[in-house]
PDB file of N, CA and C in Angstrom:
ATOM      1  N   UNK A   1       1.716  -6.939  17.985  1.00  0.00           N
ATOM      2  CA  UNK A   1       2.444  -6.248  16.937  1.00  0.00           C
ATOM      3  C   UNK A   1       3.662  -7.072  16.545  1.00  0.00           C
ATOM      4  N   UNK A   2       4.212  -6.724  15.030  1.00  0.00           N
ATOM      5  CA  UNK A   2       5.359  -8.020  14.694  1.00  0.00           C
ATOM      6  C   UNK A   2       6.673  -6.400  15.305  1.00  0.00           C
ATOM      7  N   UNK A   3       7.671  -7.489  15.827  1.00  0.00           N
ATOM      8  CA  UNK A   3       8.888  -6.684  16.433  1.00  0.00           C
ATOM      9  C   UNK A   3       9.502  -6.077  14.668  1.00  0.00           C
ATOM     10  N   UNK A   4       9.750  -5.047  15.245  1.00  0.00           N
ATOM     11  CA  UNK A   4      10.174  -3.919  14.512  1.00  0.00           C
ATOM     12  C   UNK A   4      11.391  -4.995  13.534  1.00  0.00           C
ATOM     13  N   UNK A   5      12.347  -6.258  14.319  1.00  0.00           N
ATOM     14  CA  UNK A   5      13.284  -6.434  13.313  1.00  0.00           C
ATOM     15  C   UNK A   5      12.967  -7.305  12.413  1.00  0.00           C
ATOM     16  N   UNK A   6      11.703  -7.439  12.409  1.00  0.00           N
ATOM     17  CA  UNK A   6      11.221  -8.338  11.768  1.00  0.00           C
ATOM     18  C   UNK A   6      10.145  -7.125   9.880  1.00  0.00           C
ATOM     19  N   UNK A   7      10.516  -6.509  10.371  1.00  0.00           N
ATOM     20  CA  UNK A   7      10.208  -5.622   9.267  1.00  0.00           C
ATOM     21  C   UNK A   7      10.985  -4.595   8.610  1.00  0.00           C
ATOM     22  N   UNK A   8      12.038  -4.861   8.680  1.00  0.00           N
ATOM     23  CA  UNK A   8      13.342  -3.751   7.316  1.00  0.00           C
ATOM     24  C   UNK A   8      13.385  -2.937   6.348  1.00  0.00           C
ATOM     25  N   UNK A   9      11.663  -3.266   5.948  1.00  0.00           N
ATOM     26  CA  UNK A   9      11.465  -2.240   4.879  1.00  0.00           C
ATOM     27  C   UNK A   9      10.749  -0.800   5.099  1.00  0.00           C
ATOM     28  N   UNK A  10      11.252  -0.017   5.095  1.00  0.00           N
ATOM     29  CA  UNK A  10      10.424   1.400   4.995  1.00  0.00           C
ATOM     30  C   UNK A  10      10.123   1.582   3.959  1.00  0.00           C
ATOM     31  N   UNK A  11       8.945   1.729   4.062  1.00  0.00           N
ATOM     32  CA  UNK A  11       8.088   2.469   2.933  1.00  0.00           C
ATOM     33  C   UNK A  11       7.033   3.412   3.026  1.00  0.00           C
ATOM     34  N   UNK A  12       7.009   4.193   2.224  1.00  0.00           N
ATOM     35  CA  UNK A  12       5.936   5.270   2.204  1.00  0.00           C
ATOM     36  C   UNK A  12       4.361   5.058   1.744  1.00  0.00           C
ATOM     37  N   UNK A  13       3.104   5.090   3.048  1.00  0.00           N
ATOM     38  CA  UNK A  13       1.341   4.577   2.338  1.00  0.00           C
ATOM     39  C   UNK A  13       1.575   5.913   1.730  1.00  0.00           C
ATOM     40  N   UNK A  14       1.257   6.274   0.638  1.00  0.00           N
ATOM     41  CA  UNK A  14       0.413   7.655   0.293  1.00  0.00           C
ATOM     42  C   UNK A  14      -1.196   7.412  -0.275  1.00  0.00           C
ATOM     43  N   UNK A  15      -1.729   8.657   0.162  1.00  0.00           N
ATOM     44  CA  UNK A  15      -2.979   8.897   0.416  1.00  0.00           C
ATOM     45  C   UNK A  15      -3.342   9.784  -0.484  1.00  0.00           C
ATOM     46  N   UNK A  16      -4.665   9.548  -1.837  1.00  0.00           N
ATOM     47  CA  UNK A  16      -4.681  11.347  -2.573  1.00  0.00           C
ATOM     48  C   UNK A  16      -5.768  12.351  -1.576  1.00  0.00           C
ATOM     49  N   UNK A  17      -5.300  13.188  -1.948  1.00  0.00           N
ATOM     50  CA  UNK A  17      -6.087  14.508  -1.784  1.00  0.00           C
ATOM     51  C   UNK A  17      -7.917  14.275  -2.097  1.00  0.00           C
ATOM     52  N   UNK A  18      -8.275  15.006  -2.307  1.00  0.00           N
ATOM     53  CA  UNK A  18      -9.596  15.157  -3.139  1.00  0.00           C
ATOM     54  C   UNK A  18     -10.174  16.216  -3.564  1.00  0.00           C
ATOM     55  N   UNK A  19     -10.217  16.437  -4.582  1.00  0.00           N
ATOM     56  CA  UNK A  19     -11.107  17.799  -5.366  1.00  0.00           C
ATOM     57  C   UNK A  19     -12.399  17.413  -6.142  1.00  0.00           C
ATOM     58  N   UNK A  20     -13.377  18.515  -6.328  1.00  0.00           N
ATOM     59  CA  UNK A  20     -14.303  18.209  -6.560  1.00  0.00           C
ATOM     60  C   UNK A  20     -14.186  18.930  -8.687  1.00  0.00           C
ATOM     61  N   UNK A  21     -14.534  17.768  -9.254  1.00  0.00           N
ATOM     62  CA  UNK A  21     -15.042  17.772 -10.554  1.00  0.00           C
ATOM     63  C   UNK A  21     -15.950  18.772 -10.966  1.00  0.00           C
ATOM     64  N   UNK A  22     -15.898  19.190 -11.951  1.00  0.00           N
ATOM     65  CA  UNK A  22     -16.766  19.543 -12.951  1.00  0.00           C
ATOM     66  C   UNK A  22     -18.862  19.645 -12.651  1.00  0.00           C
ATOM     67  N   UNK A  23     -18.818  17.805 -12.207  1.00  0.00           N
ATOM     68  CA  UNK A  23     -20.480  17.400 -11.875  1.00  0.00           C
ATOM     69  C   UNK A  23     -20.445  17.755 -10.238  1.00  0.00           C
ATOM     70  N   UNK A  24     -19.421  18.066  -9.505  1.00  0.00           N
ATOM     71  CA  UNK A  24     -19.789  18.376  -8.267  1.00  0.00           C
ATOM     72  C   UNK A  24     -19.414  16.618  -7.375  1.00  0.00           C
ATOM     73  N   UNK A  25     -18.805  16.122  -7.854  1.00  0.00           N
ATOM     74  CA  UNK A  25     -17.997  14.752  -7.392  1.00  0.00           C
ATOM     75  C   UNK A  25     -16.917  14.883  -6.650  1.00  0.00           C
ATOM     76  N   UNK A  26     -16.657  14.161  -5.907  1.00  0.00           N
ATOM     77  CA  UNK A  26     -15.615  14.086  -5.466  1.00  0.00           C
ATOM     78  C   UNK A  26     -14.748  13.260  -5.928  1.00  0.00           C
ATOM     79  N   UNK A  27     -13.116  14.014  -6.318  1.00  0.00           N
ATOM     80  CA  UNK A  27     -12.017  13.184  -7.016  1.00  0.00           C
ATOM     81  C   UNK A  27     -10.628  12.678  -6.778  1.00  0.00           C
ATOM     82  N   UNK A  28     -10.165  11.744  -6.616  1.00  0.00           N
ATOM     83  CA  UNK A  28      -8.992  11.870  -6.357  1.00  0.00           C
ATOM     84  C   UNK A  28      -7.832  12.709  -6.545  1.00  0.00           C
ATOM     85  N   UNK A  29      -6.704  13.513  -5.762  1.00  0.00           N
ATOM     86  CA  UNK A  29      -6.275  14.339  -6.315  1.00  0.00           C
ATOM     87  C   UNK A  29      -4.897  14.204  -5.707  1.00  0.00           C
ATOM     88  N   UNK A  30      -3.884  13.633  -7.030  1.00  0.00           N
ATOM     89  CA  UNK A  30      -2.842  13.391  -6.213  1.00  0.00           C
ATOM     90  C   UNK A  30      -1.575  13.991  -5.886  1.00  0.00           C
ATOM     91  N   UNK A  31      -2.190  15.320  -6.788  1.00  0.00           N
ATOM     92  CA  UNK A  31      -1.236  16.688  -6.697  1.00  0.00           C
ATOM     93  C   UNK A  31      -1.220  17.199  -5.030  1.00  0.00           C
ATOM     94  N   UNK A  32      -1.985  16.805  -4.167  1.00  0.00           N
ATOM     95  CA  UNK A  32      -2.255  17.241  -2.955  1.00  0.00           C
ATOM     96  C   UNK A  32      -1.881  15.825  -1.731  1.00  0.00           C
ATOM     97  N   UNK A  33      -1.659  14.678  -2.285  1.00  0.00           N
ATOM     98  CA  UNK A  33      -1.684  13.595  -1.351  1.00  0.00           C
ATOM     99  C   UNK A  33      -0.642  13.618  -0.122  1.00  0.00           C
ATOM    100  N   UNK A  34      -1.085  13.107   0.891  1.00  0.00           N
ATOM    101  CA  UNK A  34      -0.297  12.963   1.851  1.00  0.00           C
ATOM    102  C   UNK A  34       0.295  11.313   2.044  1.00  0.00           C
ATOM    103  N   UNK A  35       1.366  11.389   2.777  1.00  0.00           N
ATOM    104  CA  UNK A  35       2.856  10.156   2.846  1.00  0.00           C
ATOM    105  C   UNK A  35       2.607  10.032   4.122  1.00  0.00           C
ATOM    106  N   UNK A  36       2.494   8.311   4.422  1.00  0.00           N
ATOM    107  CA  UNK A  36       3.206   8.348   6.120  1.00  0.00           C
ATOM    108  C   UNK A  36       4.198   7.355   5.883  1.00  0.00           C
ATOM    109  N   UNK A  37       5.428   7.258   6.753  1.00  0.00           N
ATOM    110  CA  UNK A  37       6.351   6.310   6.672  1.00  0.00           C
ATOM    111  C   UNK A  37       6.134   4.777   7.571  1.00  0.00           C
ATOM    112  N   UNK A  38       6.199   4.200   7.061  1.00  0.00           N
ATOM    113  CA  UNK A  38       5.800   2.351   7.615  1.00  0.00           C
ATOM    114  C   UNK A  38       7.285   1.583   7.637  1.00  0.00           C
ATOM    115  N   UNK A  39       7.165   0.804   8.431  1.00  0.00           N
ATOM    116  CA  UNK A  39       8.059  -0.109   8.684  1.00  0.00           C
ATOM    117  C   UNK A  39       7.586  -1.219   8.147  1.00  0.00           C
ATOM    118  N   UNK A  40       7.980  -2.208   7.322  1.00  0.00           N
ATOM    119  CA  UNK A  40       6.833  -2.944   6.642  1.00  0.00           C
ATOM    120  C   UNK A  40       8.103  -4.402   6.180  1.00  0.00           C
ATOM    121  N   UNK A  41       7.336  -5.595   5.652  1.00  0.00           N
ATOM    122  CA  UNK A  41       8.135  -6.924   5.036  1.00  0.00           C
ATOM    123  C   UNK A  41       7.727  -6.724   3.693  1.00  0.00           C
ATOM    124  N   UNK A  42       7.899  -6.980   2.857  1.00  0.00           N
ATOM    125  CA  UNK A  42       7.492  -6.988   1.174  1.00  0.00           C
ATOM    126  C   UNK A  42       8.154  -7.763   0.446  1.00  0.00           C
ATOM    127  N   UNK A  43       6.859  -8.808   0.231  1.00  0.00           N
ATOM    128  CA  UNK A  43       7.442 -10.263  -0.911  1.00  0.00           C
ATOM    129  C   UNK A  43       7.149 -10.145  -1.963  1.00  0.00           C
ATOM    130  N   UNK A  44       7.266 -10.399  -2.880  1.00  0.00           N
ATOM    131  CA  UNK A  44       6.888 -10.750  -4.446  1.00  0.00           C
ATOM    132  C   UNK A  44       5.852 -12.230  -4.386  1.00  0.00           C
ATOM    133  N   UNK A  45       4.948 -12.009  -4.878  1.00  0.00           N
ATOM    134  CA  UNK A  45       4.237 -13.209  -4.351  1.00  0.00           C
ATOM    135  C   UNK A  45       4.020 -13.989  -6.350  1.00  0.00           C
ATOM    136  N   UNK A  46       3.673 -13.160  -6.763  1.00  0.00           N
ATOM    137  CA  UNK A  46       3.811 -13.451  -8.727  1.00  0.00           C
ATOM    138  C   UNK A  46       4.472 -12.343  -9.437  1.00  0.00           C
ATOM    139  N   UNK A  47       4.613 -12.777 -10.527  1.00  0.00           N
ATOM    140  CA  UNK A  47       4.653 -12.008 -11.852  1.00  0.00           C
ATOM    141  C   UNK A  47       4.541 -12.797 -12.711  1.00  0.00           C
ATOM    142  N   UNK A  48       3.942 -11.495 -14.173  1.00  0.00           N
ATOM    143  CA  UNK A  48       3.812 -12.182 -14.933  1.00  0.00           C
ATOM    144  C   UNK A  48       3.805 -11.017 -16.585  1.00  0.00           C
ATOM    145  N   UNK A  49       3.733 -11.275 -17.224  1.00  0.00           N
ATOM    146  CA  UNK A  49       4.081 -10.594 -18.460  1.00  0.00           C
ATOM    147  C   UNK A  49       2.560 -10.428 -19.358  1.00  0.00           C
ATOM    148  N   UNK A  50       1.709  -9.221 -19.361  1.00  0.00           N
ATOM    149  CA  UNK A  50       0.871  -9.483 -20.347  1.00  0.00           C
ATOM    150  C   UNK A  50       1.383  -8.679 -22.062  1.00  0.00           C
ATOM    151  N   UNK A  51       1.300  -9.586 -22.868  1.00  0.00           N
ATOM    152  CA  UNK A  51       1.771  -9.231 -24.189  1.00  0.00           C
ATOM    153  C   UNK A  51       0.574  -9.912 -25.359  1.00  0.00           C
ATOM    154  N   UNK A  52      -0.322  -9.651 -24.690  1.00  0.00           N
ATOM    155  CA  UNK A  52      -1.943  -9.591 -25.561  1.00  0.00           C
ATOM    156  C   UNK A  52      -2.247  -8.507 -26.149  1.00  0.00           C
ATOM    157  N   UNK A  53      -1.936  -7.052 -25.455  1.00  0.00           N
ATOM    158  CA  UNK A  53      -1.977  -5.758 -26.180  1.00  0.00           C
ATOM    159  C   UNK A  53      -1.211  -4.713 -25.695  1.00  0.00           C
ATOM    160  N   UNK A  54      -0.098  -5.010 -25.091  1.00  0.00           N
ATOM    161  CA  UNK A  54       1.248  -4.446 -24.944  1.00  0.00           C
ATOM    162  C   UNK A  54       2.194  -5.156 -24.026  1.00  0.00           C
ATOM    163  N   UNK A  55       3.008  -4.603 -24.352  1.00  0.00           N
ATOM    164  CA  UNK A  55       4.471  -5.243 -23.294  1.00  0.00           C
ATOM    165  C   UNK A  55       4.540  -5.073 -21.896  1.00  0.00           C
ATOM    166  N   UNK A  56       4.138  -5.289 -20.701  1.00  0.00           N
ATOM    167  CA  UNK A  56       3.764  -4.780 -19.680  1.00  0.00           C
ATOM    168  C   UNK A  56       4.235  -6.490 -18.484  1.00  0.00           C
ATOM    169  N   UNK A  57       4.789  -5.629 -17.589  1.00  0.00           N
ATOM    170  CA  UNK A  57       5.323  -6.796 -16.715  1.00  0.00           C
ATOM    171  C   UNK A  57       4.366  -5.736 -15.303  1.00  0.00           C
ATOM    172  N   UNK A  58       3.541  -7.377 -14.797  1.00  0.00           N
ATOM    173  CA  UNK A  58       2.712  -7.067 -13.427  1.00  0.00           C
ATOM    174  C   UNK A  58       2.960  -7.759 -12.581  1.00  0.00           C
ATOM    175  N   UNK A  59       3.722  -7.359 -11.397  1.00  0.00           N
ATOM    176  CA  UNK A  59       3.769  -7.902  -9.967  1.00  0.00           C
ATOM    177  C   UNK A  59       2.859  -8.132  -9.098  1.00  0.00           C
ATOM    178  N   UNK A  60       2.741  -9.042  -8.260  1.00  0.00           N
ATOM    179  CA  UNK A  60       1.739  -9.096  -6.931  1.00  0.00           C
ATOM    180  C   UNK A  60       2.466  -9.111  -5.739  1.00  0.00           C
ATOM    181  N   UNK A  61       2.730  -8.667  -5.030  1.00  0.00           N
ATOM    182  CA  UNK A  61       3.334  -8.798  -3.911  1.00  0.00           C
ATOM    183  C   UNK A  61       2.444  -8.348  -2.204  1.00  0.00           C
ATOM    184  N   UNK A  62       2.922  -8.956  -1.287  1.00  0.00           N
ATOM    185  CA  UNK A  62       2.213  -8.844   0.049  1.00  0.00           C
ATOM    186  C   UNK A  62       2.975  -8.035   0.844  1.00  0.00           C
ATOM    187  N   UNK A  63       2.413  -7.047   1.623  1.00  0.00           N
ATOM    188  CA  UNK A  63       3.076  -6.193   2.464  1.00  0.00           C
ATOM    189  C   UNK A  63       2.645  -6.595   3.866  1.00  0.00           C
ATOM    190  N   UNK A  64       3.252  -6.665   4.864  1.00  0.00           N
ATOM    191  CA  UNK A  64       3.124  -7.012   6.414  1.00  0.00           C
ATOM    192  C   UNK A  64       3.769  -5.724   7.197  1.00  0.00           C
ATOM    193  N   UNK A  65       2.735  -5.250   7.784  1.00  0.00           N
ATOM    194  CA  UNK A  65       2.827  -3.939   9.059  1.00  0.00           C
ATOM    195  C   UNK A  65       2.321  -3.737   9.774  1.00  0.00           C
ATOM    196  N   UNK A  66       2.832  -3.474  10.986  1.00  0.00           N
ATOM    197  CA  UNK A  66       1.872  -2.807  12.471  1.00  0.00           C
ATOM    198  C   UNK A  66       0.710  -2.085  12.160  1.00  0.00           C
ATOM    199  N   UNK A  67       0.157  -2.027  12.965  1.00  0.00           N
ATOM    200  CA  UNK A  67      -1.229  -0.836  12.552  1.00  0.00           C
ATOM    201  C   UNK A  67      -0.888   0.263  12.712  1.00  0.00           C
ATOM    202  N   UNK A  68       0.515   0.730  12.827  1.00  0.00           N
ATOM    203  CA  UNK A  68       1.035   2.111  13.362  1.00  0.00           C
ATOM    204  C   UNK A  68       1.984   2.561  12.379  1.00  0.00           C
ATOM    205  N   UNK A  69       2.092   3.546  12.389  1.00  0.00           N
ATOM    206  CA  UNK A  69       3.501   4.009  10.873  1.00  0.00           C
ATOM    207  C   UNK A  69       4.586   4.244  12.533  1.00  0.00           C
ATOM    208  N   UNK A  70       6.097   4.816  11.744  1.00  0.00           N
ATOM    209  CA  UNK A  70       7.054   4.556  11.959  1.00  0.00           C
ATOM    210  C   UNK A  70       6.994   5.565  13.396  1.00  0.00           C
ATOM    211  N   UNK A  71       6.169   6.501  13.734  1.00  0.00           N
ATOM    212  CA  UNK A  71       5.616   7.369  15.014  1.00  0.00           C
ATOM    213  C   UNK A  71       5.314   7.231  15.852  1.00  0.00           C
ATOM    214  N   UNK A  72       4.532   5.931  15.558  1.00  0.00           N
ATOM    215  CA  UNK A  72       3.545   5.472  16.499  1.00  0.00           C
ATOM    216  C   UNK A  72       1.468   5.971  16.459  1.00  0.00           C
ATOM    217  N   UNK A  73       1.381   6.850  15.399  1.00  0.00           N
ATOM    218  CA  UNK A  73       0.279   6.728  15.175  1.00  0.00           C
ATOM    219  C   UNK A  73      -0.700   5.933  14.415  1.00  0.00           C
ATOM    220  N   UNK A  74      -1.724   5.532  14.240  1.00  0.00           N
ATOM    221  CA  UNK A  74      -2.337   4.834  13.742  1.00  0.00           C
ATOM    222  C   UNK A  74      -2.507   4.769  12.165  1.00  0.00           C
ATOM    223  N   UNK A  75      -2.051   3.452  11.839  1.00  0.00           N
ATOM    224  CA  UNK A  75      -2.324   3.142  10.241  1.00  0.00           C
ATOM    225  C   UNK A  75      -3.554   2.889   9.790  1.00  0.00           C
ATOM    226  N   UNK A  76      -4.117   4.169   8.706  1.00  0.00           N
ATOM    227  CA  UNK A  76      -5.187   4.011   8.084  1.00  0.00           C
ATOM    228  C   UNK A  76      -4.440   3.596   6.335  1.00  0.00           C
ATOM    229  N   UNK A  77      -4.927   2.380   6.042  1.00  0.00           N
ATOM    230  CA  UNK A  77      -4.698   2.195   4.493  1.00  0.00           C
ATOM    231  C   UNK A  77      -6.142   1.799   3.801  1.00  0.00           C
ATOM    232  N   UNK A  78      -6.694   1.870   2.389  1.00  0.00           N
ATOM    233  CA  UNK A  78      -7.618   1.928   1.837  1.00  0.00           C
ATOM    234  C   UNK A  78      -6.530   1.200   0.277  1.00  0.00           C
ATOM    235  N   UNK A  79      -8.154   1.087  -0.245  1.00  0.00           N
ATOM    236  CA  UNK A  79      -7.754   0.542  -1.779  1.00  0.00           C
ATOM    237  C   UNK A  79      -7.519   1.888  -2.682  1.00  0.00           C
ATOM    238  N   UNK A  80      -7.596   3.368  -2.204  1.00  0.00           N
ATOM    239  CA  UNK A  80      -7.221   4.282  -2.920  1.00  0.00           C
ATOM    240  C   UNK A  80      -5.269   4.364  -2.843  1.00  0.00           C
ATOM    241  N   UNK A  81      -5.153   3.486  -2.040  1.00  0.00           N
ATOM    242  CA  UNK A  81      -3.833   4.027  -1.265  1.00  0.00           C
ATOM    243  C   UNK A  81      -2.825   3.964  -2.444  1.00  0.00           C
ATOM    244  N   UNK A  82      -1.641   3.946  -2.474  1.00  0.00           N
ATOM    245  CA  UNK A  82      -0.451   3.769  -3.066  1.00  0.00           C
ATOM    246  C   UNK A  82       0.907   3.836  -2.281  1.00  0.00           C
ATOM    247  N   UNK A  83       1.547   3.021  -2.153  1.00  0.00           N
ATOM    248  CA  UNK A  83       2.973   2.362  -1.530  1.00  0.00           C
ATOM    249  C   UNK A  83       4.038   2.287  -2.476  1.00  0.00           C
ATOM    250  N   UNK A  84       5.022   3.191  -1.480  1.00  0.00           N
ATOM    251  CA  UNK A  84       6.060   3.629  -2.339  1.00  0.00           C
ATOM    252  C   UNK A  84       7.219   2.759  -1.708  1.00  0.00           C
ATOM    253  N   UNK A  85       7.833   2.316  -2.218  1.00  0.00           N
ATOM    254  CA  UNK A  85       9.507   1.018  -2.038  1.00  0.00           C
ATOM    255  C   UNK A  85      10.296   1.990  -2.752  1.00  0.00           C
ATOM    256  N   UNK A  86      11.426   2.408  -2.564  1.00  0.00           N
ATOM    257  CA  UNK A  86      12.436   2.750  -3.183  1.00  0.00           C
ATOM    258  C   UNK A  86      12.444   3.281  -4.593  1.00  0.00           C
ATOM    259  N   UNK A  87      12.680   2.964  -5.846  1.00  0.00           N
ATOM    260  CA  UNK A  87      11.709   3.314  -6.789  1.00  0.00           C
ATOM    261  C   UNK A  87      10.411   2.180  -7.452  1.00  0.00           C
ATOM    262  N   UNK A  88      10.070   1.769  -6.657  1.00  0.00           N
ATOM    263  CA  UNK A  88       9.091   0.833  -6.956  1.00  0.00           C
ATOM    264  C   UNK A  88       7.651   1.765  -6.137  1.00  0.00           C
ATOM    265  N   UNK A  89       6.378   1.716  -7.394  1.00  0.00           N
ATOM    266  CA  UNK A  89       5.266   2.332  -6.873  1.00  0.00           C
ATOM    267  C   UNK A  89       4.176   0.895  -6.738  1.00  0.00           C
ATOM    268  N   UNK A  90       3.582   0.931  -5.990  1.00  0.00           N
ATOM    269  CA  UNK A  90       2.657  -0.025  -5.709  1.00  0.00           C
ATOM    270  C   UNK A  90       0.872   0.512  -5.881  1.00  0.00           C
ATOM    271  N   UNK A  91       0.344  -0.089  -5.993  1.00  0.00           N
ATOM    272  CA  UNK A  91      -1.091   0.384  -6.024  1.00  0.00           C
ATOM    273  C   UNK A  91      -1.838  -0.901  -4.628  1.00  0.00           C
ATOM    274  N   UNK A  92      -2.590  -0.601  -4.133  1.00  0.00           N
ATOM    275  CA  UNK A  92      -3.041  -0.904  -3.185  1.00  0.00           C
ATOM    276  C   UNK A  92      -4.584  -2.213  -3.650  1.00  0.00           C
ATOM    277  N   UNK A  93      -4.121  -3.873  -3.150  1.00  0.00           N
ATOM    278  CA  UNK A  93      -5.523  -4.043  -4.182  1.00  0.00           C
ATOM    279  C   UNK A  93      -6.511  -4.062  -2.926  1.00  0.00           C
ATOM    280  N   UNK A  94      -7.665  -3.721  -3.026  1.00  0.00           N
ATOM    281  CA  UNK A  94      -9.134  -3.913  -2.290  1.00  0.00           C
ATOM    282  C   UNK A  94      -8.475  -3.518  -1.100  1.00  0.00           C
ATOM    283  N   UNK A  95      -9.237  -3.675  -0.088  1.00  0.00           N
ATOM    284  CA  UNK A  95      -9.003  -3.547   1.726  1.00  0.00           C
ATOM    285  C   UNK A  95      -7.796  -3.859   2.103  1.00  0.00           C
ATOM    286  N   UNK A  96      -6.855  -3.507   2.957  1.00  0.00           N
ATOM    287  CA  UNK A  96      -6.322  -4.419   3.886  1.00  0.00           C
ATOM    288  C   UNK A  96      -6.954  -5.636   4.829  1.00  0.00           C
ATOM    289  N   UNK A  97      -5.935  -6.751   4.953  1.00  0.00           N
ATOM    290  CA  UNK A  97      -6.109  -7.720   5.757  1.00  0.00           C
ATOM    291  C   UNK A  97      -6.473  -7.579   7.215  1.00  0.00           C
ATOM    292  N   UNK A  98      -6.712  -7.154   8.054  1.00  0.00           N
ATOM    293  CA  UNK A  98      -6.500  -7.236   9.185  1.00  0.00           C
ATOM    294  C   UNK A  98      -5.855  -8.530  10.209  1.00  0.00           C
ATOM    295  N   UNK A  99      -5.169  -8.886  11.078  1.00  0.00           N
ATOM    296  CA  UNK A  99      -5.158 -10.098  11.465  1.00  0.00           C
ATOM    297  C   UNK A  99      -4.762 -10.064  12.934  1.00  0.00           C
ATOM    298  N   UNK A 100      -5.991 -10.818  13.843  1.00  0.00           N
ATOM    299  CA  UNK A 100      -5.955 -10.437  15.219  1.00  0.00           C
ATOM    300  C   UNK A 100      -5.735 -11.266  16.292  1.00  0.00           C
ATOM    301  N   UNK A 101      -4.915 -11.058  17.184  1.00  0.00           N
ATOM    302  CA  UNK A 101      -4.727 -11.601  18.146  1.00  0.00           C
ATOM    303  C   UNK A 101      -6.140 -12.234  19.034  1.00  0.00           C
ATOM    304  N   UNK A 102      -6.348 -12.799  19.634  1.00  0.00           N
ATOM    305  CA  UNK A 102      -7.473 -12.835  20.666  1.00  0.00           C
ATOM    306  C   UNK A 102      -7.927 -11.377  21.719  1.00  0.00           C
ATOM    307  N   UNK A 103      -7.048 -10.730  21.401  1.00  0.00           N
ATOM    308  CA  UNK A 103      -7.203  -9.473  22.863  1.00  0.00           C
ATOM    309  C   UNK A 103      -7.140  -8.172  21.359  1.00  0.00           C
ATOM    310  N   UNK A 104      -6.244  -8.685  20.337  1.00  0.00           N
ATOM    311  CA  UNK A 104      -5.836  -7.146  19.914  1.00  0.00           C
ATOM    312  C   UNK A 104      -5.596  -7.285  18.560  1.00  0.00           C
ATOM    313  N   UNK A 105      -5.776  -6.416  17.699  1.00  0.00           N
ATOM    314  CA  UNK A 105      -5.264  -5.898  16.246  1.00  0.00           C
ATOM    315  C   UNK A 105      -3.793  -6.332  15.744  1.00  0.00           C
ATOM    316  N   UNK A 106      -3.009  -7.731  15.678  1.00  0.00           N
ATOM    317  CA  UNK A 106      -1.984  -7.361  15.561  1.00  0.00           C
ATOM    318  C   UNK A 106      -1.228  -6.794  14.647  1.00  0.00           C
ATOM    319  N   UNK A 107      -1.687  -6.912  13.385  1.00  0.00           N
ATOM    320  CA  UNK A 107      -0.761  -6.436  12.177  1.00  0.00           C
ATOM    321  C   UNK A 107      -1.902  -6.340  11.045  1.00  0.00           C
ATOM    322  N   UNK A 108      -1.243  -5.611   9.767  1.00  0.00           N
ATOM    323  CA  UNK A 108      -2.119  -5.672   8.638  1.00  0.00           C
ATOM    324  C   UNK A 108      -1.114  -6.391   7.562  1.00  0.00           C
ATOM    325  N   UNK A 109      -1.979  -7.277   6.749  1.00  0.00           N
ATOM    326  CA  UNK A 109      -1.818  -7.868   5.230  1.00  0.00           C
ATOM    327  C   UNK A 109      -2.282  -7.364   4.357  1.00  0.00           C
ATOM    328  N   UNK A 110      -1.217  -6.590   3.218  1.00  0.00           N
ATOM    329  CA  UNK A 110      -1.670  -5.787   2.351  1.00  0.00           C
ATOM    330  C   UNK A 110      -1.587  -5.997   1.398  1.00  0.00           C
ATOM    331  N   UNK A 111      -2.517  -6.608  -0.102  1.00  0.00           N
ATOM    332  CA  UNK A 111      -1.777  -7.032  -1.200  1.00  0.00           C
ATOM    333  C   UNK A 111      -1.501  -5.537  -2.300  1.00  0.00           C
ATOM    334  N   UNK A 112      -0.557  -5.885  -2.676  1.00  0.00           N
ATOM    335  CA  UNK A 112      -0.188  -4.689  -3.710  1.00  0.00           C
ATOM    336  C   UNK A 112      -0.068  -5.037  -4.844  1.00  0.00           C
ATOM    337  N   UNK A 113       0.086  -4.476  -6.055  1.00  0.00           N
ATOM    338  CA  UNK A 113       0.703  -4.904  -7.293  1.00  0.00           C
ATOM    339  C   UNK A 113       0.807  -3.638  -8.121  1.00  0.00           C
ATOM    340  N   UNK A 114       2.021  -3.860  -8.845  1.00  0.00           N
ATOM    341  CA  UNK A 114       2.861  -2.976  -9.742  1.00  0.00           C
ATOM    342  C   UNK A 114       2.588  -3.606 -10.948  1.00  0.00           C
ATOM    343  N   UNK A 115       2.406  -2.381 -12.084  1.00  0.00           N
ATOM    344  CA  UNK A 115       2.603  -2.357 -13.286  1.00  0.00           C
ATOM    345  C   UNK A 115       3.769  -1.717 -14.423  1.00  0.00           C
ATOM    346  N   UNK A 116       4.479  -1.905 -14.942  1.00  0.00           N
ATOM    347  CA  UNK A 116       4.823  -1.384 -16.002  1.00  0.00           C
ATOM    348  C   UNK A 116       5.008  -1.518 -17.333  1.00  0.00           C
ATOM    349  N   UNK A 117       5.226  -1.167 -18.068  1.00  0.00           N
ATOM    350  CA  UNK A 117       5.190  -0.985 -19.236  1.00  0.00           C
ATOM    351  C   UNK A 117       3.721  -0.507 -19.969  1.00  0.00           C
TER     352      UNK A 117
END
């Protein structure tokens, strides 16, 4: 596991809910989602500006965390996820990284990226 001072950032994984649609699907539902708190590093890895069909600035950035939130229970993250920084919202891209020691799980690599405009 990376030592706790080596990660300064708290941030919140949130997780949606799920309700079922109309066709009998299952949907994301984020009126219902649940938060766990992480101890985490968070870089900016790009940005960049698309102004092809609106004004919109997109970040990439990498998140580094224990497999455990700030409790000590086990970190489950997914590509549904969303990561909250301060007022910065993140969207979660594809899987987490995993990256392992020879004996053990030590940490996860998470890429994220923000949109706005």
């Amino acid at each position: 596991m990376i030592d706790e001072q080596m990660l300064p950032h708290l941030v919140d994984v949130e997780h949606p809910g799920t309700r079922e649609d109309r066709y009998g699907n299952d949907v994301n539902d984020w009126s219902t989602s649940t938060r766990t708190e992480v101890a985490a590093w968070l870089q900016q890895n790009t940005s960049s500006e698309d102004t092809d069909r609106r004004d919109a600035q997109v970040g990439e950035w990498l998140m580094l965390c224990n497999p455990v939130d700030t409790t000590g229970n086990p970190l489950a993250v997914h590509g549904r996820a969303r990561v909250h920084w301060g007022a910065l919202r993140f969207e979660v891209i594809g899987p987490p990284g995993p990256a392992y020691t020879p004996a053990e799980m030590h940490h996860y690599e998470i890429r994220l990226r923000t949109v706005e405009g």
